[in-house]
N, C-alpha and C. Protein backbone atom coordinates (compact mmCIF):
# COMPACT_ATOMS: atom_id res chain seq x y z
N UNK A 1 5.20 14.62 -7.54
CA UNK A 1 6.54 14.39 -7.03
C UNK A 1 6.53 14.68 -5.52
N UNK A 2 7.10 14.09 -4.90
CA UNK A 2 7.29 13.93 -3.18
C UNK A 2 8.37 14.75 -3.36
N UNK A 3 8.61 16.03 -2.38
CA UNK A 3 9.59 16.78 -1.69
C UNK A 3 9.23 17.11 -0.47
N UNK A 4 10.78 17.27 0.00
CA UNK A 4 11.01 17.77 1.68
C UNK A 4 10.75 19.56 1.31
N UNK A 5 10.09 19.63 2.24
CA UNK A 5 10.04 21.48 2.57
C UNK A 5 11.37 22.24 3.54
N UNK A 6 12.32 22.98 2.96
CA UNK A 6 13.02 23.79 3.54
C UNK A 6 12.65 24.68 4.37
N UNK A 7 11.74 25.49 3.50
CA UNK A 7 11.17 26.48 4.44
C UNK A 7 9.36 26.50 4.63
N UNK A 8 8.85 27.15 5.69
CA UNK A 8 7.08 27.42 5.70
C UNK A 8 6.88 27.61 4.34
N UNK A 9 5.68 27.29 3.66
CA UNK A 9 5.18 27.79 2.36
C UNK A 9 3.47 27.62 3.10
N UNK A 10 3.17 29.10 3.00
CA UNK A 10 1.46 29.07 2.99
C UNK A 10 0.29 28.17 2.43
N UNK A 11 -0.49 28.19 2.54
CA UNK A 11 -0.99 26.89 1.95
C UNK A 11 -0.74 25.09 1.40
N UNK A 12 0.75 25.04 1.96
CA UNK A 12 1.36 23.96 1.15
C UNK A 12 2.16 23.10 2.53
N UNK A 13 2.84 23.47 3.93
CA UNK A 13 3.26 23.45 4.53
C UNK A 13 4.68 23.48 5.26
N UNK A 14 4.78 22.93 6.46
CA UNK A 14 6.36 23.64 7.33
C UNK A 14 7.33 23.04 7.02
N UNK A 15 8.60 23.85 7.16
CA UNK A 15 9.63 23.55 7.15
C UNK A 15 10.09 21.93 7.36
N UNK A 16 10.65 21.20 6.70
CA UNK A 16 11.27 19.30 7.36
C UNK A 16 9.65 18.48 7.18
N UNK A 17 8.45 18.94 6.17
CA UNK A 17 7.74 18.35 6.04
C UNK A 17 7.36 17.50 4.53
N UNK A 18 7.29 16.92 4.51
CA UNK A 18 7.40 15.74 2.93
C UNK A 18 5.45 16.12 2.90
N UNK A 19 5.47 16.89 1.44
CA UNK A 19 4.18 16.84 0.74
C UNK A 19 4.54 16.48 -0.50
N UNK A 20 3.48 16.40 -1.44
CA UNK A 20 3.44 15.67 -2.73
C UNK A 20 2.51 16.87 -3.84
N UNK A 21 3.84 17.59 -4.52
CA UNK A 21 3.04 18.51 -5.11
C UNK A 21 3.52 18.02 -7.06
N UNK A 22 2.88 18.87 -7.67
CA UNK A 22 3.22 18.42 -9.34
C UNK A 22 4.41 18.53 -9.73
N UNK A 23 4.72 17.80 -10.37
CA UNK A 23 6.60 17.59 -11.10
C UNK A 23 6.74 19.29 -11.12
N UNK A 24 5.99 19.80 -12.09
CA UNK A 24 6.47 21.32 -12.57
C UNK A 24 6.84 22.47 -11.80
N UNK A 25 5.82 21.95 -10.86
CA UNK A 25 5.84 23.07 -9.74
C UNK A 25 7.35 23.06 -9.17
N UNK A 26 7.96 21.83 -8.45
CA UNK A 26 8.87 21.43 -7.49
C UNK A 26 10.44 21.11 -8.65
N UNK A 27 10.24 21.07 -10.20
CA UNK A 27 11.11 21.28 -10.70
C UNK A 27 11.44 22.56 -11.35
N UNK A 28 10.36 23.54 -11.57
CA UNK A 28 10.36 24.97 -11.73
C UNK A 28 10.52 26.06 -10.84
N UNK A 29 10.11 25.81 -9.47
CA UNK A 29 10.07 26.98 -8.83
C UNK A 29 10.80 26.45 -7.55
N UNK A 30 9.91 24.93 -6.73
CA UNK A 30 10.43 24.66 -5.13
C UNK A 30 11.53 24.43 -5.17
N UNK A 31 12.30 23.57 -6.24
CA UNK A 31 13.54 23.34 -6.08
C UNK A 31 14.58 24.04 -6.38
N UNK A 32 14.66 24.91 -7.99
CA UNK A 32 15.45 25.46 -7.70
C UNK A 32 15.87 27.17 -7.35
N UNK A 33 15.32 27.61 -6.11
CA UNK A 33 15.05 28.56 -5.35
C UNK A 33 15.17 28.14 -3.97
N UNK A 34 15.41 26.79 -3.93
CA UNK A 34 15.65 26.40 -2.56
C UNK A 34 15.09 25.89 -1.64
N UNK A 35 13.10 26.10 -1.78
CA UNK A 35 12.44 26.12 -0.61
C UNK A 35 12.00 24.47 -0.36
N UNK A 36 12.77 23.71 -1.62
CA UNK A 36 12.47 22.20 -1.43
C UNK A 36 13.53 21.43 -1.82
N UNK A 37 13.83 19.85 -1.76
CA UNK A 37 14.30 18.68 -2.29
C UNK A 37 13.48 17.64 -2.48
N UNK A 38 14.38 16.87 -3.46
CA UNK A 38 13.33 15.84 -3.89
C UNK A 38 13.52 14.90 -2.32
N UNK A 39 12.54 14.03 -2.37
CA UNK A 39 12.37 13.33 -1.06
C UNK A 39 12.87 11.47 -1.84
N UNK A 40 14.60 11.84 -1.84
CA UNK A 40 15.12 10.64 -2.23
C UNK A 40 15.86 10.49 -0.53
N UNK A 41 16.22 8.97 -0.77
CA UNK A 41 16.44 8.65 0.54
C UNK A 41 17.84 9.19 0.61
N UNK A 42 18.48 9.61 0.21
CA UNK A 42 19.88 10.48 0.68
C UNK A 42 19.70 11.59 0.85
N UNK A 43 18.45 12.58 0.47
CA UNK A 43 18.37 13.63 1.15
C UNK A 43 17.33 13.71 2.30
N UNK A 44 16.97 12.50 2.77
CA UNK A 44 16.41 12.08 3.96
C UNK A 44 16.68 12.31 5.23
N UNK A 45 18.38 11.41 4.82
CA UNK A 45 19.07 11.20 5.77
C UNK A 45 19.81 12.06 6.00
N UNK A 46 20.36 13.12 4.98
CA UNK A 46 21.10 14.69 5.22
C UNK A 46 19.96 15.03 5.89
N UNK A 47 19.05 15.56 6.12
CA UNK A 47 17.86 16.09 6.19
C UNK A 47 17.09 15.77 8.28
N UNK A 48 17.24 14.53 7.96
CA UNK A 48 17.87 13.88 9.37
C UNK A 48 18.09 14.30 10.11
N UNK A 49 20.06 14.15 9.42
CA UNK A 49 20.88 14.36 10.31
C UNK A 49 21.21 16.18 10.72
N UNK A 50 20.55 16.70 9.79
CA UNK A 50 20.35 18.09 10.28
C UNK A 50 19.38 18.85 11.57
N UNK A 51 18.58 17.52 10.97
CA UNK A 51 17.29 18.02 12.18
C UNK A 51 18.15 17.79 13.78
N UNK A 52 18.64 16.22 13.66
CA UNK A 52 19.35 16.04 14.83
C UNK A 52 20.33 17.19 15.41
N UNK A 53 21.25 17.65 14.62
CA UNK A 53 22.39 18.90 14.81
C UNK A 53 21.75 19.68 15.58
N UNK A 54 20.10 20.20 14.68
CA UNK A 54 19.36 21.31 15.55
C UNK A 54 18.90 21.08 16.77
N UNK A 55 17.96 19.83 16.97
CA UNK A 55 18.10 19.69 18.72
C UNK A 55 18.35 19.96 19.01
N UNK A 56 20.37 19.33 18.84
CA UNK A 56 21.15 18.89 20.29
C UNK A 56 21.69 20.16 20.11
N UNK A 57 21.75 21.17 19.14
CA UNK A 57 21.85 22.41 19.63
C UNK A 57 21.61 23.47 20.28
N UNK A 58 19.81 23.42 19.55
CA UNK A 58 18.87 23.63 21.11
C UNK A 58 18.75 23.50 22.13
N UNK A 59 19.12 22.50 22.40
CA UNK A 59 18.85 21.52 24.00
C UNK A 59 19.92 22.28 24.49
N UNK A 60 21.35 22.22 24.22
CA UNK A 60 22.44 22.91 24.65
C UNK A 60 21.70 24.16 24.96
N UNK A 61 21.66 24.99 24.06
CA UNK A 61 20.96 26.46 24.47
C UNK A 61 20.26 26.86 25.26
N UNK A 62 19.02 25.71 25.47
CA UNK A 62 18.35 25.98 26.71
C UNK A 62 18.64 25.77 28.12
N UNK A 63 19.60 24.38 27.98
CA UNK A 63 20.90 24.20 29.14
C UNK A 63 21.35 25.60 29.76
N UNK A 64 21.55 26.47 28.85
CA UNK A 64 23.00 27.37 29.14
C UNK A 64 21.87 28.70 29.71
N UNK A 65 20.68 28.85 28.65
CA UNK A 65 20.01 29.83 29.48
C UNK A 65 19.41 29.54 30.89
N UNK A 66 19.30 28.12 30.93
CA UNK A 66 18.50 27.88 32.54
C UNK A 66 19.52 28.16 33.38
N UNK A 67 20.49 27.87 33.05
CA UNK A 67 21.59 27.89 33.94
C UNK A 67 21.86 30.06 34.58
N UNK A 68 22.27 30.29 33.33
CA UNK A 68 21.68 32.16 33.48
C UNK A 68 20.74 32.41 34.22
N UNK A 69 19.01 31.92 34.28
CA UNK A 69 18.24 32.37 34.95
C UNK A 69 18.35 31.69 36.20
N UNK A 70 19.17 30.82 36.67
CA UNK A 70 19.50 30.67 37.93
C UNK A 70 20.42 31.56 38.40
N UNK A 71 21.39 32.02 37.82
CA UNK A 71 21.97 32.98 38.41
C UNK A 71 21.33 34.45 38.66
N UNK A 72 20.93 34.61 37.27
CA UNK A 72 20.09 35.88 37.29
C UNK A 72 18.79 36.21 38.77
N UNK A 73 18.26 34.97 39.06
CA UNK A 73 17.10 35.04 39.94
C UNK A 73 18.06 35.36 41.40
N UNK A 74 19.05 35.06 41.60
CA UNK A 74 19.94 34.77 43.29
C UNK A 74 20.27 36.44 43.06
N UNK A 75 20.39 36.78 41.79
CA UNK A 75 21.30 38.41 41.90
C UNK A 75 20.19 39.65 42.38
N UNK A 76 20.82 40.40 42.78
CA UNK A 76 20.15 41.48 43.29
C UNK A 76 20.77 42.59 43.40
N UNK A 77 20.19 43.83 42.66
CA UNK A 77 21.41 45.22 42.09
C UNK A 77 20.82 45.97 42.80
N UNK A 78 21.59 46.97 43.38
CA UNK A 78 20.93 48.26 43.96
C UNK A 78 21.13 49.36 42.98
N UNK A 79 20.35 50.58 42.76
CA UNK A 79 20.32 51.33 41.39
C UNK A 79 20.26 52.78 42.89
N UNK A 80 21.14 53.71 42.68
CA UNK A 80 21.14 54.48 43.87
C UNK A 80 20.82 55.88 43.12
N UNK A 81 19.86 56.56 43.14
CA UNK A 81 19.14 57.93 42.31
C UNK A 81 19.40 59.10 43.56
N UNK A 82 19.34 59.99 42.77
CA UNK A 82 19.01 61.04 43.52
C UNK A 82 17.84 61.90 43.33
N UNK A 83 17.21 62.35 45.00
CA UNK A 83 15.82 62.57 44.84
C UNK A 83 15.70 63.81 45.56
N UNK A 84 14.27 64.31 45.44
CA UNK A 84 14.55 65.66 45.70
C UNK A 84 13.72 65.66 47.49
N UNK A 85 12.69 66.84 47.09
CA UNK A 85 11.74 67.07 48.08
C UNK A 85 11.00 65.55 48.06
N UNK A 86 10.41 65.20 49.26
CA UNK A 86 9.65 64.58 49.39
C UNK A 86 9.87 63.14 48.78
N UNK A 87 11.42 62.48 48.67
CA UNK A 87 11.87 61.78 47.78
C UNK A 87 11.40 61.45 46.78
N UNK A 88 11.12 62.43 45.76
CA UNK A 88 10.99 62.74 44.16
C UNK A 88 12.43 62.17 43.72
N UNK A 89 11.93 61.20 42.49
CA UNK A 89 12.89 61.19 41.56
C UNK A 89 13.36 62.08 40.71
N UNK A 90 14.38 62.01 40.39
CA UNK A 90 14.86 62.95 39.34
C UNK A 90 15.28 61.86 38.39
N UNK A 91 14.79 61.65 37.34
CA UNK A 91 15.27 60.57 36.25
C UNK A 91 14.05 59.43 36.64
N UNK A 92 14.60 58.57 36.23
CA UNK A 92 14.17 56.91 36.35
C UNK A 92 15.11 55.84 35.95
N UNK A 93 15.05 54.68 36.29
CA UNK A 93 15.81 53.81 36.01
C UNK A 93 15.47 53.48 35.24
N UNK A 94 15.88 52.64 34.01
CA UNK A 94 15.50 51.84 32.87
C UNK A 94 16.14 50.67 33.06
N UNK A 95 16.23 50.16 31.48
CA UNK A 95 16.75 48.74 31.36
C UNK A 95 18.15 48.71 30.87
N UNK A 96 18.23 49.76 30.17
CA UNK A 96 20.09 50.10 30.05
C UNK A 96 20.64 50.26 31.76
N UNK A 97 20.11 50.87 32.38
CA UNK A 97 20.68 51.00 33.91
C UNK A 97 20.96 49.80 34.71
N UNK A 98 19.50 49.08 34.34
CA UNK A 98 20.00 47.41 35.25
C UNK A 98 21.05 46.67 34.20
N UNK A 99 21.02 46.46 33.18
CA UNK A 99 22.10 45.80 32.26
C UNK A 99 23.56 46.74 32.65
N UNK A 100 23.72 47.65 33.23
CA UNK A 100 24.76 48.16 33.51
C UNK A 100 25.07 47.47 34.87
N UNK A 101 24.42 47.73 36.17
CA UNK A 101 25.05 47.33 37.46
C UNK A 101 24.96 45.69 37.30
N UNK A 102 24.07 45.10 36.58
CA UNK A 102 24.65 43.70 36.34
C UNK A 102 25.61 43.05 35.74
N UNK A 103 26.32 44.00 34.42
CA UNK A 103 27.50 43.88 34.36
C UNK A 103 28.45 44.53 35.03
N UNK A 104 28.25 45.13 36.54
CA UNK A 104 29.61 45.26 37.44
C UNK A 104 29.32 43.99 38.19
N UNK A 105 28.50 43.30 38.26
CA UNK A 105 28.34 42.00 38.96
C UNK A 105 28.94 40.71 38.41
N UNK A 106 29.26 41.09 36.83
CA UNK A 106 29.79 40.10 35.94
C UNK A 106 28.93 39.50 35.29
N UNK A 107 27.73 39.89 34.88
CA UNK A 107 26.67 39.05 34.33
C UNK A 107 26.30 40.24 32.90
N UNK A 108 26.66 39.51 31.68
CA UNK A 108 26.38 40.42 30.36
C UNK A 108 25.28 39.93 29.90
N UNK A 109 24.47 40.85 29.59
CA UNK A 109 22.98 40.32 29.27
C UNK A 109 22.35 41.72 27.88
N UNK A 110 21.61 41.28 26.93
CA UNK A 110 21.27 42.37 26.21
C UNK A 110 19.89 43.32 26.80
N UNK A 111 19.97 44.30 26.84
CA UNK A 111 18.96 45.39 27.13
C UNK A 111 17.65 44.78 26.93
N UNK A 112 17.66 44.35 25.75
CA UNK A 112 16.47 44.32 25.17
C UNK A 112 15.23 42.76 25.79
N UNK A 113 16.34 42.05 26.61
CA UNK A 113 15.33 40.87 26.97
C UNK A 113 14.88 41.22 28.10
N UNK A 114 15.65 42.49 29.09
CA UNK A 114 14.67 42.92 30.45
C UNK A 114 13.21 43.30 29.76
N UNK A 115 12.37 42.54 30.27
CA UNK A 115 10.90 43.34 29.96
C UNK A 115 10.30 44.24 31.32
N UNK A 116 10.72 45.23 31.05
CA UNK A 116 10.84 46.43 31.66
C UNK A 116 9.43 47.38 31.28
N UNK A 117 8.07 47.32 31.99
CA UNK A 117 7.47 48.09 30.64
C UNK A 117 7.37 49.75 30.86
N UNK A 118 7.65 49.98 31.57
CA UNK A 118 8.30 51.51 32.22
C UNK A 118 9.24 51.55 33.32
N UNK A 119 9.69 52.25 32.83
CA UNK A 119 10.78 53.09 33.78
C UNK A 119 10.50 52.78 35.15
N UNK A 120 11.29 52.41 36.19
CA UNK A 120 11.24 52.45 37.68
C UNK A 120 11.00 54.49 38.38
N UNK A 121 10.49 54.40 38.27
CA UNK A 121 10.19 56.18 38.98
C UNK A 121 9.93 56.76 40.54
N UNK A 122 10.28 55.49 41.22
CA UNK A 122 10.23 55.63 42.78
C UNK A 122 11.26 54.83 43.37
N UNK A 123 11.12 54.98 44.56
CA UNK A 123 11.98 54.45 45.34
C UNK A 123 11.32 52.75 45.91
N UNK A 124 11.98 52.02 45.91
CA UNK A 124 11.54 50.35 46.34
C UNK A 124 12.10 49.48 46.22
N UNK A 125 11.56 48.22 46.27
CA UNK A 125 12.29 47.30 45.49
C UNK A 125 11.46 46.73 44.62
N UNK A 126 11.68 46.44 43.25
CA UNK A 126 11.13 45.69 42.12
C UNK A 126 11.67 44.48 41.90
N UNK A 127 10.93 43.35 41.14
CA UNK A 127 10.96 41.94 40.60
C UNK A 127 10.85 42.35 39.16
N UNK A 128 11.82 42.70 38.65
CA UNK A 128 12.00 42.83 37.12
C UNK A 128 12.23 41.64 36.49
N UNK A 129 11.27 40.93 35.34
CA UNK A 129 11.00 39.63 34.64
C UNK A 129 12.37 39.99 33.22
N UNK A 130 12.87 38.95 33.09
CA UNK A 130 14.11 39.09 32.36
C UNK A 130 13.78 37.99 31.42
N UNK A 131 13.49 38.14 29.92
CA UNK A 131 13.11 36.73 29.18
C UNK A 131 14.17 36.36 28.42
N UNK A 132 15.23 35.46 28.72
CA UNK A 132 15.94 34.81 28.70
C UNK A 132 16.01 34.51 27.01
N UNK A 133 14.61 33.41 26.85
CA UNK A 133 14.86 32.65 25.98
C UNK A 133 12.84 32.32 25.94
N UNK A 134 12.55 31.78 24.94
CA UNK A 134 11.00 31.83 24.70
C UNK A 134 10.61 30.78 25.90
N UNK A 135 11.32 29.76 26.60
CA UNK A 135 10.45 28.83 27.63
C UNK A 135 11.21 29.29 28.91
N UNK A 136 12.42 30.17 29.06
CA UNK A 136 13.14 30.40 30.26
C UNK A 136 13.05 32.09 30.76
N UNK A 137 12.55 32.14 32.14
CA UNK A 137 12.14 33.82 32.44
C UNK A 137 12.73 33.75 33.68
N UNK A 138 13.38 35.14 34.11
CA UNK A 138 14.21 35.20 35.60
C UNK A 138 13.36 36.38 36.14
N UNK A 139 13.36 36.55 37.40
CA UNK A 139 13.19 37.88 37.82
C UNK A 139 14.40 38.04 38.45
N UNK A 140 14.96 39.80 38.59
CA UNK A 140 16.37 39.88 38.95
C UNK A 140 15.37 40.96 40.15
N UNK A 141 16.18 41.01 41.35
CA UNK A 141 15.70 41.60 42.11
C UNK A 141 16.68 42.89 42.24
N UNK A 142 15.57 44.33 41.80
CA UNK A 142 16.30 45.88 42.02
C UNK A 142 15.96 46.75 43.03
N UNK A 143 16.44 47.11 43.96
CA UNK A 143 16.51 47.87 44.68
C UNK A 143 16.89 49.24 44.22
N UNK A 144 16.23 50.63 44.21
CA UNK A 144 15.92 51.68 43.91
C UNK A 144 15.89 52.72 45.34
N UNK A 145 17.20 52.96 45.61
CA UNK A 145 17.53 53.70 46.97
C UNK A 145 18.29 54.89 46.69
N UNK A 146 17.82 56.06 47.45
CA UNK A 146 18.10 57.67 47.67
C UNK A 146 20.21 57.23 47.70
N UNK A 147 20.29 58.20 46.67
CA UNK A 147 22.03 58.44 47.14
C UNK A 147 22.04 59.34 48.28
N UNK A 148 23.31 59.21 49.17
CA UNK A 148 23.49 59.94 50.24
C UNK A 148 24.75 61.05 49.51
């Protein structure tokens, strides 16, 4: 029997792919559990027209993040510490800290996509890589200056 694959199956293959496995199998287990349909031409064309939905949904998405890492790359936060002798830090900056002064800039972003891989612990300026989205990456430029 010919079915569409819902989801990855190991040895058998990906998701939106038409293989040809035994009646029993795909009427006992692939189908009804979900991970298949039979490969009749009306669930083709549902099947299709789903794939299409996902694109142009994608495509949108990656629209909207390029658009972010253009903004993100022009911005530039100053993070102001206080330091001791010999301008020693006291603390460090992290990635909760830049997701903070970038949202006083108006830009909401989650913690977790700065790839930050330690703490800022001096004074400078850094090119912190921000991954957006798996094909879109910003660097936001931080400045790390002594409070007066």
């Amino acid at each position: 029997m010919k079915v569409v694959l819902l989801t990855d199956i190991d040895k058998l293959g990906q998701a939106g792919e038409m293989v040809t496995v035994k009646d029993g199998y795909a009427r006992n287990f692939l189908i009804p559990i979900g991970m298949a349909v039979r490969a009749d031409p009306s669930n083709l064309r549902r099947l299709e027209a789903q794939r299409k939905t996902a694109e142009a949904r994608s495509l949108r998405e990656l629209r909207t993040h390029k658009s972010l890492a253009v903004r993100l790359s022009k911005c530039e936060v100053t993070a102001k510490v206080q330091v001791g002798e010999e301008d020693r830090m006291f603390g460090a900056v992290t990635s909760g800290d830049i997701v903070d002064l970038l949202a006083r800039q108006g830009i909401e972003i989650d913690r977790r996509i700065i790839d930050l891989p330690e703490p800022l612990k001096s004074l400078g300026v850094y090119s912190v890589p921000v991954k957006i989205h798996a094909e879109v990456e910003a660097h936001v430029k931080v400045k790390v200056v002594k409070e007066e």
